[in-house]
N, C-alpha and C. Protein backbone atom coordinates (compact mmCIF):
# COMPACT_ATOMS: atom_id res chain seq x y z
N UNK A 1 19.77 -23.39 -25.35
CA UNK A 1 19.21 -22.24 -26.04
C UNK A 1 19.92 -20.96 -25.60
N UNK A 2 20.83 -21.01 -25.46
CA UNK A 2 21.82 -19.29 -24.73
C UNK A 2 21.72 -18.44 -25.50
N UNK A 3 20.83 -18.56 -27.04
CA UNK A 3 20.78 -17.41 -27.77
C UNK A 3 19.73 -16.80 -28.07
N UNK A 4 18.66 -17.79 -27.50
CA UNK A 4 17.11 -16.92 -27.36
C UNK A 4 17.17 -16.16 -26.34
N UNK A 5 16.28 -15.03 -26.54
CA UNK A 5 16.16 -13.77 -25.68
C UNK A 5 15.52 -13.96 -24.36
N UNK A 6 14.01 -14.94 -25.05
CA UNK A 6 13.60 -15.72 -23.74
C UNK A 6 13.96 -16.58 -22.90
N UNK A 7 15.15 -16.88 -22.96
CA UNK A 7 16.12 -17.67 -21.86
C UNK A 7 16.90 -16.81 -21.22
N UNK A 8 17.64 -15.79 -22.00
CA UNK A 8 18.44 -14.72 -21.39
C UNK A 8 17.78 -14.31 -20.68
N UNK A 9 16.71 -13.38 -20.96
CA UNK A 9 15.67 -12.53 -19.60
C UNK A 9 15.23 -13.50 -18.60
N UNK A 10 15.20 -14.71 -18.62
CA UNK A 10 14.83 -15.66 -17.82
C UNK A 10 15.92 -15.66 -16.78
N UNK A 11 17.05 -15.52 -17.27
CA UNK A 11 18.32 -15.85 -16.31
C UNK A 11 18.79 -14.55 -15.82
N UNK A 12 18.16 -13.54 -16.83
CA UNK A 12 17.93 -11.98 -15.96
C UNK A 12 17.13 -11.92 -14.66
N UNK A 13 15.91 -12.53 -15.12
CA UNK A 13 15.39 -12.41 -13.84
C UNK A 13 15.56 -13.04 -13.14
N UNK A 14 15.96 -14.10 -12.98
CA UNK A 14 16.40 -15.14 -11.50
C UNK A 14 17.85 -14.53 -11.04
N UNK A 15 18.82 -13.98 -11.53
CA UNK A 15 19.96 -13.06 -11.17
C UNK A 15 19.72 -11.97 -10.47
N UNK A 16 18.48 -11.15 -11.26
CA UNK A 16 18.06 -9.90 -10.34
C UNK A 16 17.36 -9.80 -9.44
N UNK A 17 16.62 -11.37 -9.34
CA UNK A 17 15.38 -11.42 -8.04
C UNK A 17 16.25 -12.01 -6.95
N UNK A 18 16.98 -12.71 -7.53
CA UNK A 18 17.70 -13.52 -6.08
C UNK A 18 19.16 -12.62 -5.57
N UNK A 19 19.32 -11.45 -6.17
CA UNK A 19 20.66 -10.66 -5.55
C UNK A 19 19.63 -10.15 -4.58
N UNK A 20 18.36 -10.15 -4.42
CA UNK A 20 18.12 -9.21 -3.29
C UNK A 20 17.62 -10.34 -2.49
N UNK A 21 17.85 -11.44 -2.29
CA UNK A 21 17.51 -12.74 -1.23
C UNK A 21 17.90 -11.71 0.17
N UNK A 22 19.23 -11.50 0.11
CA UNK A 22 19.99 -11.30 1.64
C UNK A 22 19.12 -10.52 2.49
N UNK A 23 18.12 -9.92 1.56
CA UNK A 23 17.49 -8.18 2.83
C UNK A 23 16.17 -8.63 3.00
N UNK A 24 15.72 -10.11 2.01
CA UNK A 24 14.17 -10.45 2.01
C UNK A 24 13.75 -10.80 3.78
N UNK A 25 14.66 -10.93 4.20
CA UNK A 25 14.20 -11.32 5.92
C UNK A 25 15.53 -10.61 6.56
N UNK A 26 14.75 -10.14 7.95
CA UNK A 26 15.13 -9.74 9.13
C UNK A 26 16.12 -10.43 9.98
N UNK A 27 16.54 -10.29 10.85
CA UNK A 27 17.59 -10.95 12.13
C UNK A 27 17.24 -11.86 12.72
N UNK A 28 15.38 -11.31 12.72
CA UNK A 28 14.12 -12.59 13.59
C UNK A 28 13.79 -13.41 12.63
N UNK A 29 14.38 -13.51 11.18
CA UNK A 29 13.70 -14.23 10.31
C UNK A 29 12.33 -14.02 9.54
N UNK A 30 11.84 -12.59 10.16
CA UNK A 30 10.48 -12.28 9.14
C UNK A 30 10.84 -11.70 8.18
N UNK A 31 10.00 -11.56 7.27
CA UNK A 31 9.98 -11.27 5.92
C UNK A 31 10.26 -9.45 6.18
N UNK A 32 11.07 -8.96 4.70
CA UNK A 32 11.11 -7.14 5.01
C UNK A 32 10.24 -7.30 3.92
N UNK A 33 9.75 -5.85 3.51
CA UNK A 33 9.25 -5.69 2.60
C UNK A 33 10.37 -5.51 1.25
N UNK A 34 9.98 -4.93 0.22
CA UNK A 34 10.94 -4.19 -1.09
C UNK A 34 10.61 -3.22 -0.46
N UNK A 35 10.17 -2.31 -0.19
CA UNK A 35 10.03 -0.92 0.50
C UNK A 35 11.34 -0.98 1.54
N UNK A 36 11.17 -1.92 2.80
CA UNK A 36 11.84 -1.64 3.59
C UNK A 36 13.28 -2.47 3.67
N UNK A 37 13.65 -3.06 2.57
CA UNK A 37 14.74 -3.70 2.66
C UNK A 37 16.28 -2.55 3.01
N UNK A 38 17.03 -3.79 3.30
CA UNK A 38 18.10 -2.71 3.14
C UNK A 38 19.07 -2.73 2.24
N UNK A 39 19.22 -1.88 0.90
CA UNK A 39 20.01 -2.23 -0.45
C UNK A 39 21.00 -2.89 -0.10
N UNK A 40 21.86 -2.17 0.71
CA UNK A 40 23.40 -2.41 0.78
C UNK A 40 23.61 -3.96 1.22
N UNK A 41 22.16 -4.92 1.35
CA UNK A 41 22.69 -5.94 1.75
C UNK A 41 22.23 -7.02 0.43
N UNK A 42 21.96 -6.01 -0.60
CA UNK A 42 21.63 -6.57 -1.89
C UNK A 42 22.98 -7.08 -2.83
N UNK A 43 22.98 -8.11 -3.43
CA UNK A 43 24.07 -9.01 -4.29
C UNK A 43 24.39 -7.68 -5.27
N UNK A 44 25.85 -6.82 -5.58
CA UNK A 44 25.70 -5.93 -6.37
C UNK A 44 26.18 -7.06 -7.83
N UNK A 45 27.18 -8.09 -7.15
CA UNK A 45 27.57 -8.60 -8.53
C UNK A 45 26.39 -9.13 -9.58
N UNK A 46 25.56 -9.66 -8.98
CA UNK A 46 24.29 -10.80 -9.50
C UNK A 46 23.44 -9.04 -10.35
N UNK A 47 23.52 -8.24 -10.08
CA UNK A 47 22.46 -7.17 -10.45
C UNK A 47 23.12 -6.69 -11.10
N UNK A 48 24.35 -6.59 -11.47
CA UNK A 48 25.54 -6.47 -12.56
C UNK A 48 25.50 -7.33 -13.29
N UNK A 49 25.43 -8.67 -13.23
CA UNK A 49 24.90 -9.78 -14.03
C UNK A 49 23.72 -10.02 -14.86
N UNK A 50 22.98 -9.79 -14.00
CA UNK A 50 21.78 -9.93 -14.29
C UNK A 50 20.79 -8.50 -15.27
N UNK A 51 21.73 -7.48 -15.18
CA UNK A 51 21.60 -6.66 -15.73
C UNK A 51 22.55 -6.78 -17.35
N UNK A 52 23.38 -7.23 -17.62
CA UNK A 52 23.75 -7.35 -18.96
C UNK A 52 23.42 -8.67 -19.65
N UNK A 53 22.80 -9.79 -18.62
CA UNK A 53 22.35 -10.95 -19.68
C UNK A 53 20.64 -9.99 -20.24
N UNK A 54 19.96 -8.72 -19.37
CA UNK A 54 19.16 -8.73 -19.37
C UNK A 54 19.44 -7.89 -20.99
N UNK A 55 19.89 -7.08 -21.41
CA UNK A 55 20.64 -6.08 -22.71
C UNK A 55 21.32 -7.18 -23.52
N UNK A 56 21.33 -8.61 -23.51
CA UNK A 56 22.06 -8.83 -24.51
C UNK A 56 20.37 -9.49 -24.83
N UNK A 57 19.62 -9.78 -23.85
CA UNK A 57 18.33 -10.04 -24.59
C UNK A 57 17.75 -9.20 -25.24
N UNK A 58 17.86 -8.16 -25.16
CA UNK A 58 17.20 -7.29 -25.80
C UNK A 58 18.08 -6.79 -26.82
N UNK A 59 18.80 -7.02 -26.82
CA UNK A 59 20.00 -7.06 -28.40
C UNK A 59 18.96 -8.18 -29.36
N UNK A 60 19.15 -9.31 -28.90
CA UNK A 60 18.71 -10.58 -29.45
C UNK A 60 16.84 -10.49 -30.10
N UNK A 61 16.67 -9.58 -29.44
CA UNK A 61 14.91 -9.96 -29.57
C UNK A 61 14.50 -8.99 -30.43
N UNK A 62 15.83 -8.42 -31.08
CA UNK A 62 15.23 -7.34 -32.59
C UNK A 62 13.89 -6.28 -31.85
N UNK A 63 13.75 -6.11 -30.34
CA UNK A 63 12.83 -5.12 -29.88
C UNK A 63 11.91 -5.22 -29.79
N UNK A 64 11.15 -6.79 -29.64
CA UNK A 64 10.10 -7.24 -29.50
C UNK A 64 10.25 -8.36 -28.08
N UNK A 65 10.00 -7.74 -27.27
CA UNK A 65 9.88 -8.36 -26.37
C UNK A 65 8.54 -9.60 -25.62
N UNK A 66 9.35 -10.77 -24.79
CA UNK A 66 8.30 -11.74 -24.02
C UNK A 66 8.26 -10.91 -23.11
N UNK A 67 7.14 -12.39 -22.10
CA UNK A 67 7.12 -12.05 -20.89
C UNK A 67 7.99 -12.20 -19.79
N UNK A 68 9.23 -12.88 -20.30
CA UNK A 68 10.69 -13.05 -19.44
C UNK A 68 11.02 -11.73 -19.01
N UNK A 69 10.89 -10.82 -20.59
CA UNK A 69 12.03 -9.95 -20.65
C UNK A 69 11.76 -9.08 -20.06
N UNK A 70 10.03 -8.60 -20.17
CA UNK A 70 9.21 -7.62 -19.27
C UNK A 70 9.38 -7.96 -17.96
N UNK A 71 9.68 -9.05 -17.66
CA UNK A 71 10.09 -9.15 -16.08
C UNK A 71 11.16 -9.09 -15.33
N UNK A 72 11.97 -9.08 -16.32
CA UNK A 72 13.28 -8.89 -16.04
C UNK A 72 13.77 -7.53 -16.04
N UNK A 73 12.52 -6.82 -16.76
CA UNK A 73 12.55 -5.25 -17.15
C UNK A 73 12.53 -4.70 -15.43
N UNK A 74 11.19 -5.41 -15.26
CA UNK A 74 10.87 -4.66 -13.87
C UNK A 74 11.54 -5.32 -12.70
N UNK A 75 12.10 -6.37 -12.86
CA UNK A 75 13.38 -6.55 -11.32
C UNK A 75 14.24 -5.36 -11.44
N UNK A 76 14.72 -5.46 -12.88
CA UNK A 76 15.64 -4.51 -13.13
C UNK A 76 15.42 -3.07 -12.42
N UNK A 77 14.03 -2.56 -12.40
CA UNK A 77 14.02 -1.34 -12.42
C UNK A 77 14.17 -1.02 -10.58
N UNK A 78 13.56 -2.28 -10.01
CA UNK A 78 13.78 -2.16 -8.62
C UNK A 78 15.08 -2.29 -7.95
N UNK A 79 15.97 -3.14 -8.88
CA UNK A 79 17.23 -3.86 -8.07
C UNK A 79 18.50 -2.53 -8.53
N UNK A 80 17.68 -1.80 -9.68
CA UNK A 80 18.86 -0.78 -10.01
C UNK A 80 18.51 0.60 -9.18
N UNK A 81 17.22 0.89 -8.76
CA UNK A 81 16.63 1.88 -7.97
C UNK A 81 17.56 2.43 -6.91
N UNK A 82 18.12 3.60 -6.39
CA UNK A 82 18.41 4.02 -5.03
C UNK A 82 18.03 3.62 -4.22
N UNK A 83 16.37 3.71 -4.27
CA UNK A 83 15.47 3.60 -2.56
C UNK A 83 14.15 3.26 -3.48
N UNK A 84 13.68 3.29 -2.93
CA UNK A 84 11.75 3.01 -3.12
C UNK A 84 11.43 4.01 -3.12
N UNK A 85 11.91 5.47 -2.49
CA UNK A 85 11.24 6.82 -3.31
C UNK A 85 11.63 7.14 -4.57
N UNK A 86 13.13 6.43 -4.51
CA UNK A 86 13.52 7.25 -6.11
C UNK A 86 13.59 5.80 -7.65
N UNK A 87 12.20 5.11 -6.92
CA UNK A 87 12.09 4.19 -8.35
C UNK A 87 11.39 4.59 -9.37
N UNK A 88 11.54 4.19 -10.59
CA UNK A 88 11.06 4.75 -11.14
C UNK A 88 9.64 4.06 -11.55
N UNK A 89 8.86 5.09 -11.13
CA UNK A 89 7.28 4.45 -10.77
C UNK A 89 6.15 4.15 -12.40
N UNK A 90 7.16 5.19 -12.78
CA UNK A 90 6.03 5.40 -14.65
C UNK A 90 6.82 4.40 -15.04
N UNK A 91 7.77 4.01 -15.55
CA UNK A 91 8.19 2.69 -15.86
C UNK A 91 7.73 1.23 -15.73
N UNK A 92 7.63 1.51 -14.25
CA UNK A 92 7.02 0.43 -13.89
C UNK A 92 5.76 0.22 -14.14
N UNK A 93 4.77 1.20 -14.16
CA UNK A 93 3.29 0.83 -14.21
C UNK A 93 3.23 0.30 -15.68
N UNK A 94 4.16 1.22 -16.36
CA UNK A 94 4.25 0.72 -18.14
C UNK A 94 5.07 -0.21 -18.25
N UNK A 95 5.44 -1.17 -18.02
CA UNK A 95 5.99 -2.07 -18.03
C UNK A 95 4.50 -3.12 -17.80
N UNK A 96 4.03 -3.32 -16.69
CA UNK A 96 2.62 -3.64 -16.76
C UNK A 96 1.73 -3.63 -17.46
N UNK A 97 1.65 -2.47 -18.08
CA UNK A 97 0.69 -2.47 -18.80
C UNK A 97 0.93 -3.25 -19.81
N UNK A 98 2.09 -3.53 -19.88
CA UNK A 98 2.79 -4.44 -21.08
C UNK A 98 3.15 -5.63 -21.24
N UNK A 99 2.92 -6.04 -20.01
CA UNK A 99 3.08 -7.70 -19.46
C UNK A 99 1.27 -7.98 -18.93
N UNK A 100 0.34 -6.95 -19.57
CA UNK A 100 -0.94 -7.43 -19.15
C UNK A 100 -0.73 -7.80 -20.66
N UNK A 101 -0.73 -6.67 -21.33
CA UNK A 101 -1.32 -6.90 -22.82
C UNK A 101 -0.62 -8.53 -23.40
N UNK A 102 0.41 -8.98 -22.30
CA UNK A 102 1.02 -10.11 -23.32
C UNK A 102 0.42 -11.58 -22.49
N UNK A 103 0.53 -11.33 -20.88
CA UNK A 103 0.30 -12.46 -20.55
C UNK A 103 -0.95 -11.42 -19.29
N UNK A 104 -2.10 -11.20 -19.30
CA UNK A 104 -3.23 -10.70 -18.24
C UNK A 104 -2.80 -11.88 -17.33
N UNK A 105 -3.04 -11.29 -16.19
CA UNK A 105 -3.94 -12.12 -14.85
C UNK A 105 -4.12 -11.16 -13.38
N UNK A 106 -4.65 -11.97 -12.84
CA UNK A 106 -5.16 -11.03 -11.45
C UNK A 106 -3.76 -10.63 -10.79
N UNK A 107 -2.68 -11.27 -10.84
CA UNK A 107 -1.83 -11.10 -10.38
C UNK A 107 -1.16 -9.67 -10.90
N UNK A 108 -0.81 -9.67 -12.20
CA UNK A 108 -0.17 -8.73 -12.76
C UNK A 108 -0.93 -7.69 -12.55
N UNK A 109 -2.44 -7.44 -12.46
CA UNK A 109 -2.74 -6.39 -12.19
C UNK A 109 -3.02 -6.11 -10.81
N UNK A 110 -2.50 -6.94 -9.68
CA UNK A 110 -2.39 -6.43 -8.43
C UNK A 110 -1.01 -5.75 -8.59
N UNK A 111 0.00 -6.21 -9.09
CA UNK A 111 1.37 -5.62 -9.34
C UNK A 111 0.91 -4.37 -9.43
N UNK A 112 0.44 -4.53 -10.63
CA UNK A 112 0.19 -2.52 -11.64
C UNK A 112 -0.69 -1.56 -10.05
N UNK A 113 -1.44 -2.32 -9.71
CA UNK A 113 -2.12 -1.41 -8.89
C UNK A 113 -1.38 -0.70 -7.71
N UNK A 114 -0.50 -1.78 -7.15
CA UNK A 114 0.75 -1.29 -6.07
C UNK A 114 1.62 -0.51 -6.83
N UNK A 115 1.64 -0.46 -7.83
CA UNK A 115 2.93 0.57 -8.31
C UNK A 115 2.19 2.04 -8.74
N UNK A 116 0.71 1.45 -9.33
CA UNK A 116 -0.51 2.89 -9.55
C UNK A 116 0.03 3.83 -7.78
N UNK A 117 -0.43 2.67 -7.36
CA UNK A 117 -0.44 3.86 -5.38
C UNK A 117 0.91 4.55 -5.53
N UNK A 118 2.22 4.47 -5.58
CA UNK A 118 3.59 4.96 -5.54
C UNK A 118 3.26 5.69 -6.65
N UNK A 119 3.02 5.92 -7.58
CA UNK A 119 2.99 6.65 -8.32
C UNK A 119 1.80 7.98 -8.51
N UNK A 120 0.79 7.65 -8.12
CA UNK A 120 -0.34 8.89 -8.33
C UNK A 120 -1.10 8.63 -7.35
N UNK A 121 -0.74 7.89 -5.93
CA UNK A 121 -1.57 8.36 -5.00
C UNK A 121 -2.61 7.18 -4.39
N UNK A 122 -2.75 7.06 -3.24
CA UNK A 122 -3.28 5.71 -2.09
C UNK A 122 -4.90 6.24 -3.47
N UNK A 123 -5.32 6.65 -3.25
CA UNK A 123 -7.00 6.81 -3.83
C UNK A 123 -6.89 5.96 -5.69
N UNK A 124 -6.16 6.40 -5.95
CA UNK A 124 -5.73 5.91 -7.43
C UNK A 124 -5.18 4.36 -7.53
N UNK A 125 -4.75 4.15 -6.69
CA UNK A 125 -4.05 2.74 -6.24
C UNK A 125 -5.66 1.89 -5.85
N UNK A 126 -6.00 2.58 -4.60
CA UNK A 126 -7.76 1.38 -4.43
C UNK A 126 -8.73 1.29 -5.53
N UNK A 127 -8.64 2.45 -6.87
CA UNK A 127 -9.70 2.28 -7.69
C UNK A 127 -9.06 1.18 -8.15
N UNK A 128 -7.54 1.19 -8.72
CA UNK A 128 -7.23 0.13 -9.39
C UNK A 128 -7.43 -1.27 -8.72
N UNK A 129 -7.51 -1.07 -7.34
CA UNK A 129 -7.51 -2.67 -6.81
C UNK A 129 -8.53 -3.23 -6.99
N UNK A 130 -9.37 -2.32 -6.49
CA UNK A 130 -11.19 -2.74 -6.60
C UNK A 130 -11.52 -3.23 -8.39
N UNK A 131 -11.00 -2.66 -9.19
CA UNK A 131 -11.12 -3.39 -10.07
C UNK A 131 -10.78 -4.89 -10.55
N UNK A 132 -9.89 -5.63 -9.79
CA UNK A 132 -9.45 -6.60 -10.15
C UNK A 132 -10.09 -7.74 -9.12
N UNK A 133 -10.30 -9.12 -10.44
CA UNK A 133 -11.64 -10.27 -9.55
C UNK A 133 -10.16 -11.08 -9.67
N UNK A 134 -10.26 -12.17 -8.97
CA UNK A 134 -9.73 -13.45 -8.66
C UNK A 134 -8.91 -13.61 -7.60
N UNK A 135 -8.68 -12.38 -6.97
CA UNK A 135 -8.05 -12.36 -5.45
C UNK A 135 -8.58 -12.27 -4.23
N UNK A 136 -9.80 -12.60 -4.29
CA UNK A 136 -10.62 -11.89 -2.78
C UNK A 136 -10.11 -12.68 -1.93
N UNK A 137 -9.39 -14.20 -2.40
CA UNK A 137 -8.85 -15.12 -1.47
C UNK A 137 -7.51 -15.03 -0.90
N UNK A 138 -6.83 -14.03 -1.84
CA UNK A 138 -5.15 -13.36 -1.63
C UNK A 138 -5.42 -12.98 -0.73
N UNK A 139 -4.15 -12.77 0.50
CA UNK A 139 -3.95 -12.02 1.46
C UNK A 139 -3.08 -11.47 1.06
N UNK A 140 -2.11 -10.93 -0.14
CA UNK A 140 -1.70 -9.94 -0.65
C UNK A 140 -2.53 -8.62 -1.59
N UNK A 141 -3.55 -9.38 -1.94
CA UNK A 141 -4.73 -8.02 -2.35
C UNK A 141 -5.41 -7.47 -1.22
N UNK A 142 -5.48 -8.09 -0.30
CA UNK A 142 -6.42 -7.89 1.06
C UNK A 142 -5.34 -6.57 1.72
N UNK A 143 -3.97 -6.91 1.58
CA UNK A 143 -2.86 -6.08 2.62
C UNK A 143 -2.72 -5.07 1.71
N UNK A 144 -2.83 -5.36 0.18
CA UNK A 144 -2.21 -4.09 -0.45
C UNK A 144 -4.32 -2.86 -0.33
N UNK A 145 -5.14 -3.45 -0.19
CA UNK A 145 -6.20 -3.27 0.11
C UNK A 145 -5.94 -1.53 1.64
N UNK A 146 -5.75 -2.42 2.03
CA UNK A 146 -4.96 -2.20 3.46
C UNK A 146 -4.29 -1.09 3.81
N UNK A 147 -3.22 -1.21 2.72
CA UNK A 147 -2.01 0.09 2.80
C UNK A 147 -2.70 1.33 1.81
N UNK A 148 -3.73 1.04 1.14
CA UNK A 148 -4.48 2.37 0.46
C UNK A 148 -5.47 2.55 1.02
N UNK A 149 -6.34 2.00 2.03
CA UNK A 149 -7.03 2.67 2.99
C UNK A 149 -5.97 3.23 4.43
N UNK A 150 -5.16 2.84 4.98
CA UNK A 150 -4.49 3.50 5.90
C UNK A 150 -4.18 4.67 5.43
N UNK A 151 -3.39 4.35 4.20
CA UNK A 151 -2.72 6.00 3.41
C UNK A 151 -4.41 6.93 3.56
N UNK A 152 -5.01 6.45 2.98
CA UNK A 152 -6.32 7.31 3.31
C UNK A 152 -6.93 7.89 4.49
N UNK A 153 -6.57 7.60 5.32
CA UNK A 153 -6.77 7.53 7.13
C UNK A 153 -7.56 6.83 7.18
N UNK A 154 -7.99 6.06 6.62
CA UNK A 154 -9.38 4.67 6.23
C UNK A 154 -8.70 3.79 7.51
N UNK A 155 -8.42 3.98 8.74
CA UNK A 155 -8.29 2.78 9.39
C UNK A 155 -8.34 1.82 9.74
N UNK A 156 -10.01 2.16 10.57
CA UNK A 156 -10.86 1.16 10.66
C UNK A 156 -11.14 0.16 9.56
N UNK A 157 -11.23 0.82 8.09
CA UNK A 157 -11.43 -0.03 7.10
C UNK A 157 -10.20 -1.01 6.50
N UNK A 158 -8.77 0.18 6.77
CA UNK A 158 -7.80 -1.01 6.70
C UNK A 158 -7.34 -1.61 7.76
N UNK A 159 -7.63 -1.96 9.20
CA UNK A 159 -7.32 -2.57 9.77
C UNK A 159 -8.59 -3.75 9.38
N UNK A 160 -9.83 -3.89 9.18
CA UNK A 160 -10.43 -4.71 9.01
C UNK A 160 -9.99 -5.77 7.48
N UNK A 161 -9.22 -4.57 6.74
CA UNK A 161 -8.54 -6.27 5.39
C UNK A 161 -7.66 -6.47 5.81
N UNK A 162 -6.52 -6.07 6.74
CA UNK A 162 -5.70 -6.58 7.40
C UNK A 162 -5.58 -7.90 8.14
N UNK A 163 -6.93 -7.75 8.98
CA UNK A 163 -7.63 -8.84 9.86
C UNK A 163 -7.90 -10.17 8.54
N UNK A 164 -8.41 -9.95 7.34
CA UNK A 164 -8.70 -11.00 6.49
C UNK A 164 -7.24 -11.29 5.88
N UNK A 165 -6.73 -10.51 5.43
CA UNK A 165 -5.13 -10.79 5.07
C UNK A 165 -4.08 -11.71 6.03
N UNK A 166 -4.56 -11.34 7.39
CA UNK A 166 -4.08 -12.74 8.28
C UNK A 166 -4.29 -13.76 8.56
N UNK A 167 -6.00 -14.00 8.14
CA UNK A 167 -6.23 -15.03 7.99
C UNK A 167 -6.31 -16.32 6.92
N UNK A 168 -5.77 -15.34 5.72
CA UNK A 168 -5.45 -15.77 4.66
C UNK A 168 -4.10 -16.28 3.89
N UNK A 169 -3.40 -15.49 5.37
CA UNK A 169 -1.52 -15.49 4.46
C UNK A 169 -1.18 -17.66 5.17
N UNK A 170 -0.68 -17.92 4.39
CA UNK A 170 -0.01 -18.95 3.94
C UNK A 170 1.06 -19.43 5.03
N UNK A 171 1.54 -18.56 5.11
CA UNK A 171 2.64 -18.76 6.67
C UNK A 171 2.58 -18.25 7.72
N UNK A 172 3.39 -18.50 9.00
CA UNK A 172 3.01 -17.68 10.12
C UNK A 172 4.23 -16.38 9.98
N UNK A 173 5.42 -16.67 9.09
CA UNK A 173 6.01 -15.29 8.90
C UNK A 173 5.52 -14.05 8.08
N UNK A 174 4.52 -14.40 7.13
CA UNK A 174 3.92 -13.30 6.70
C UNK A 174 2.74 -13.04 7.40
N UNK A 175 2.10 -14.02 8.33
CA UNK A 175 1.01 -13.40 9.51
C UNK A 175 1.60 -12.34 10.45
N UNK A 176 2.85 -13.22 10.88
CA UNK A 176 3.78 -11.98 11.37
C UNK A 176 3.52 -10.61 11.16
N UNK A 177 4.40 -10.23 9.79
CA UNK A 177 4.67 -9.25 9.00
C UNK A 177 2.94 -8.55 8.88
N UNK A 178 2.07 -8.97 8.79
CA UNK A 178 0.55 -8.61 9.01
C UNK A 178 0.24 -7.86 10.21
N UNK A 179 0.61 -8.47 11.37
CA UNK A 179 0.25 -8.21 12.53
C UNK A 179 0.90 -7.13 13.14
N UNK A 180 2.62 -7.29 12.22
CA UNK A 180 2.90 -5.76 13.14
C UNK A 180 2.42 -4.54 12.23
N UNK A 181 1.83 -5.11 11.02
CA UNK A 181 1.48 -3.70 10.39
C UNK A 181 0.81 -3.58 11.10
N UNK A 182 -0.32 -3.98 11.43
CA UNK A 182 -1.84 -3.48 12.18
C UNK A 182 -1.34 -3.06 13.34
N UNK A 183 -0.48 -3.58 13.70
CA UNK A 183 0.21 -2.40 15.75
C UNK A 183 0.24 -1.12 15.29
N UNK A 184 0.63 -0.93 14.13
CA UNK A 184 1.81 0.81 13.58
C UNK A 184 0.86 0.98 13.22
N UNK A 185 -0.36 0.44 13.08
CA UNK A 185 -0.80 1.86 12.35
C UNK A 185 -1.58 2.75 12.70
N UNK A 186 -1.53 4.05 12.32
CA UNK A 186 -2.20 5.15 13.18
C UNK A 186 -3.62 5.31 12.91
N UNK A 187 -4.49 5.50 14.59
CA UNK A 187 -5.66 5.71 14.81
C UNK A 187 -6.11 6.84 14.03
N UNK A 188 -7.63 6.23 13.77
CA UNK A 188 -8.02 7.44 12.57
C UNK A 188 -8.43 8.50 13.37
N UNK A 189 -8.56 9.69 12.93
CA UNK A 189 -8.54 11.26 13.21
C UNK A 189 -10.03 11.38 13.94
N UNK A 190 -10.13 12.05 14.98
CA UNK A 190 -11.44 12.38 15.58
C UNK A 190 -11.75 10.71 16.34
């Protein structure tokens, strides 16, 4: 099928998710974040790649886009980004909003909600989280829980989903990655 759109964005996004393999872990082998990776150790050819199979899909799809292509939209928007301050955050939330309207789930709107916080603010980011059911068992809703009460000086409260987020994560390298958040983070005020 090399001429459906939904195969192209498909091979967009496995090009643009896996040029950034090299920065997904550390020296010790833990996981970095996308926040804290380091670009320059990102695949530029594969994101060059992966960026024109992603435009010839959207040549192909007469401007009606799947859910490949919307995903391939938003690797794109991260893997082409400078830094994590200078992504582009309205894009992304609309991009979401656009991969709810086609395929919903708890997942996609934990996405939208982490990109709500970068964009308008830790308080705006927890309304959106608190809205969303089927993750109370994630230890990625629990951590992103976490990072919008810290931003809040909510400590105590995000060190306590932190504590459930470790007991929930799946491996001991993202318990890891759990545990040194909760070292860094700063005691609440008074």
């Amino acid at each position: 099928m090399p001429g459906e759109p939904e195969a192209l964005s498909l091979l967009a996004l496995l090009l643009l998710t896996s040029a950034r393999t090299p920065a997904r872990t550390g020296d010790d082998g833990n996981p970095v974040t996308l926040a804290d990776q380091d670009r320059t150790r990102w695949n530029q050819a594969a994101i060059t790649e992966g960026s024109a199979w992603l435009a010839e899909a959207v040549t192909r799809s007469g401007g009606i886009a799947g859910p490949y292509q919307i995903q391939a939209h938003l690797a794109a928007a991260h893997s082409t980004a400078p830094s994590w301050q200078d992504t582009d955050w309205d894009q992304i939330v609309s991009l979401y909003d656009l991969l709810a309207s086609i395929t919903p789930s708890p997942v996609v709107a934990l996405n939208r909600a982490v990109a709500v916080t970068e964009r308008d603010g830790p308080q705006a980011g927890l309304a959106a989280l608190k809205t969303i059911t089927g993750l109370e068992h994630s230890h990625l809703w629990h951590a992103a829980l976490a990072d919008n009460l810290d931003r809040l000086g909510r400590t105590s409260d995000a060190a306590a989903e932190l504590h459930t987020a470790m007991t929930l994560a799946p491996s001991q390298a993202e318990q890891h990655l759990l545990q040194n958040r909760l070292h860094t983070m700063r005691p609440e005020p008074g």
